[in-house]
C-alpha atoms as a PDB file:
ATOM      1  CA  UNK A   1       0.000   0.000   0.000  1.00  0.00           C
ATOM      2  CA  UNK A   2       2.850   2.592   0.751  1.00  0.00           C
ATOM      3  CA  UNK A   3       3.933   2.269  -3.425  1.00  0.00           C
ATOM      4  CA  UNK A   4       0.108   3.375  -3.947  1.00  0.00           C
ATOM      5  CA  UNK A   5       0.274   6.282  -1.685  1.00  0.00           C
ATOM      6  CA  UNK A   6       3.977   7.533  -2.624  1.00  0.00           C
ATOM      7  CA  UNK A   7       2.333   7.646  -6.283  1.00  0.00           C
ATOM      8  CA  UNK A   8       0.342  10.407  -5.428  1.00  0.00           C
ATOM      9  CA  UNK A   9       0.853  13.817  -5.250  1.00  0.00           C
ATOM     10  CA  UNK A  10       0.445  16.300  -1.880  1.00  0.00           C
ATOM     11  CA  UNK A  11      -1.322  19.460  -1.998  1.00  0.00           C
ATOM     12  CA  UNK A  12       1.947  21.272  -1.340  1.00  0.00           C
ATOM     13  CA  UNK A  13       3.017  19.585  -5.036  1.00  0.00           C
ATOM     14  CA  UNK A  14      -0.226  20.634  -6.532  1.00  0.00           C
ATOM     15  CA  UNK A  15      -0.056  23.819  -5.205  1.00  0.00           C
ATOM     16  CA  UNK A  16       3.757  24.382  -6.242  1.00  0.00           C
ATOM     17  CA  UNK A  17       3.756  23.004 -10.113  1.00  0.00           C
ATOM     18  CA  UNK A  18       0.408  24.821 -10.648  1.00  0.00           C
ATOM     19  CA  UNK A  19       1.997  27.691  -9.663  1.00  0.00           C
ATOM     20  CA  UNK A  20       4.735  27.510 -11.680  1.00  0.00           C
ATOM     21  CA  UNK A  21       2.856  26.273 -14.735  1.00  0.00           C
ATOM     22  CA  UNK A  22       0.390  29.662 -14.074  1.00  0.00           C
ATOM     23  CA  UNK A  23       3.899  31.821 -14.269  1.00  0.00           C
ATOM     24  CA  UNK A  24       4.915  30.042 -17.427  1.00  0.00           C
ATOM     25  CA  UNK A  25       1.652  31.202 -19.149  1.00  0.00           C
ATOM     26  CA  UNK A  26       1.240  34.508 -17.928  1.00  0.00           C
ATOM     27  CA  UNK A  27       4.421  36.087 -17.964  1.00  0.00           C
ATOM     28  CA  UNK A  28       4.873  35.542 -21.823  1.00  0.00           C
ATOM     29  CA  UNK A  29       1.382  37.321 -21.967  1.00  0.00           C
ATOM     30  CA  UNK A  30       1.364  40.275 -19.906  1.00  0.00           C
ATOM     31  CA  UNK A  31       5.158  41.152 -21.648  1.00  0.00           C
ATOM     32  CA  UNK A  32       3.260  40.780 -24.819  1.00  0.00           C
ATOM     33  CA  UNK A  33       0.439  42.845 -24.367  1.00  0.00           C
ATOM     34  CA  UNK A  34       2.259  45.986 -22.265  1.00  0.00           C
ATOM     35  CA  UNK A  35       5.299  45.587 -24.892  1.00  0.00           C
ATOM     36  CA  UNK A  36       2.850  45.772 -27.648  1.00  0.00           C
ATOM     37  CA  UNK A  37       0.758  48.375 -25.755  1.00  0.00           C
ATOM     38  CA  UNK A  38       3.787  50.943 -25.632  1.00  0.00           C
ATOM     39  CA  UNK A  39       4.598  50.232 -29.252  1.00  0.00           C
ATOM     40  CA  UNK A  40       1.585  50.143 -31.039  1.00  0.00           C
ATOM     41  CA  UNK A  41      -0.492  52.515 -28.362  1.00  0.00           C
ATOM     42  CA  UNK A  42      -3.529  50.757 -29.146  1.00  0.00           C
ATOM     43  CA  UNK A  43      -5.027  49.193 -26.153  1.00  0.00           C
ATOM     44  CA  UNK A  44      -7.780  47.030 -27.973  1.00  0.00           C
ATOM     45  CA  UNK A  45      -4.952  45.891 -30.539  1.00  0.00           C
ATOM     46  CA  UNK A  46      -2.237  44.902 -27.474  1.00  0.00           C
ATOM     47  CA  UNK A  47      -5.182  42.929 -25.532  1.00  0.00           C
ATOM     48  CA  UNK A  48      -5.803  40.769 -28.973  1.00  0.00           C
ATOM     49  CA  UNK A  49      -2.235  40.462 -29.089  1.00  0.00           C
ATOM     50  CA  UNK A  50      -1.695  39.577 -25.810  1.00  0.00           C
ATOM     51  CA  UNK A  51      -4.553  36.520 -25.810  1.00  0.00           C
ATOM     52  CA  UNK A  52      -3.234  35.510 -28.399  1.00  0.00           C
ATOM     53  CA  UNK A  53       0.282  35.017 -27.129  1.00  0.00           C
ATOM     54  CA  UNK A  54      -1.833  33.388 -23.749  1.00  0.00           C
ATOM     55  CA  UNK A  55      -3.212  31.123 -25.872  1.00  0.00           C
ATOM     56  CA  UNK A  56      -0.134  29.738 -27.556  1.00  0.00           C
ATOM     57  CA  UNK A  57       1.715  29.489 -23.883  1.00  0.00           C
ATOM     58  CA  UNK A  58      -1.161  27.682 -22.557  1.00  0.00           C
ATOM     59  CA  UNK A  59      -1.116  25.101 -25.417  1.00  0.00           C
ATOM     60  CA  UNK A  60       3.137  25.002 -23.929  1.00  0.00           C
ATOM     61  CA  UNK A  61       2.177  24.422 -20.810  1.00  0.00           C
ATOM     62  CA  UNK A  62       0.335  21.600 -21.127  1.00  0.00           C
ATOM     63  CA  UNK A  63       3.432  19.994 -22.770  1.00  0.00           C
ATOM     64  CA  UNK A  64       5.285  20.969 -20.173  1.00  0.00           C
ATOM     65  CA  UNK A  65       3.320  19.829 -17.614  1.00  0.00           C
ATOM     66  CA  UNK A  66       3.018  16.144 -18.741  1.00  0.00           C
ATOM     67  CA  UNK A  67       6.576  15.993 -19.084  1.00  0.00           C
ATOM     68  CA  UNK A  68       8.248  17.705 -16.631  1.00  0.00           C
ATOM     69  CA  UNK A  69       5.679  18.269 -13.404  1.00  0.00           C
ATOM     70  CA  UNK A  70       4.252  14.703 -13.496  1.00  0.00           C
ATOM     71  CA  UNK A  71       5.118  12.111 -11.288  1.00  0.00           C
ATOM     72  CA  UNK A  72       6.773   8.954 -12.804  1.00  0.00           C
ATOM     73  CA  UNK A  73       4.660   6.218 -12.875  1.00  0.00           C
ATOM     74  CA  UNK A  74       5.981   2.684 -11.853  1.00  0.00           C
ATOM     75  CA  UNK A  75       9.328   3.810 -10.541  1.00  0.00           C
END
């Protein structure tokens, strides 16, 4: 039974990675939008720019996620 229970993850874990994963996708997005923001001075431009860019990172992170945050299974 102690195999089965060191398989899965504490809160403290869950807590941590989705944390980090939440960093990975944001940062890339707010630096996007204000970075376009200052350039371009369009607000409604920089927001469409920076979803966009949060979109793409998300669809990173959950690459990331599977294969670096996950716990091994059977070792």
């Amino acid at each position: 039974m102690s195999a089965n229970k060191s398989d899965k993850m504490t809160i403290k874990e869950i807590i941590l990675k989705g944390s980090f994963i939440a960093i990975l996708v944001v940062i890339p997005s707010l630096l996007a939008f204000f970075a376009s923001w200052i350039i371009l001075d369009d607000l409604l431009t920089a927001a469409i720019i920076g979803g966009v860019i949060h979109f793409i990172a998300m669809g990173f992170s959950l690459k990331i996620s599977k294969k670096f945050l996950s716990k091994k299974r059977g070792s």
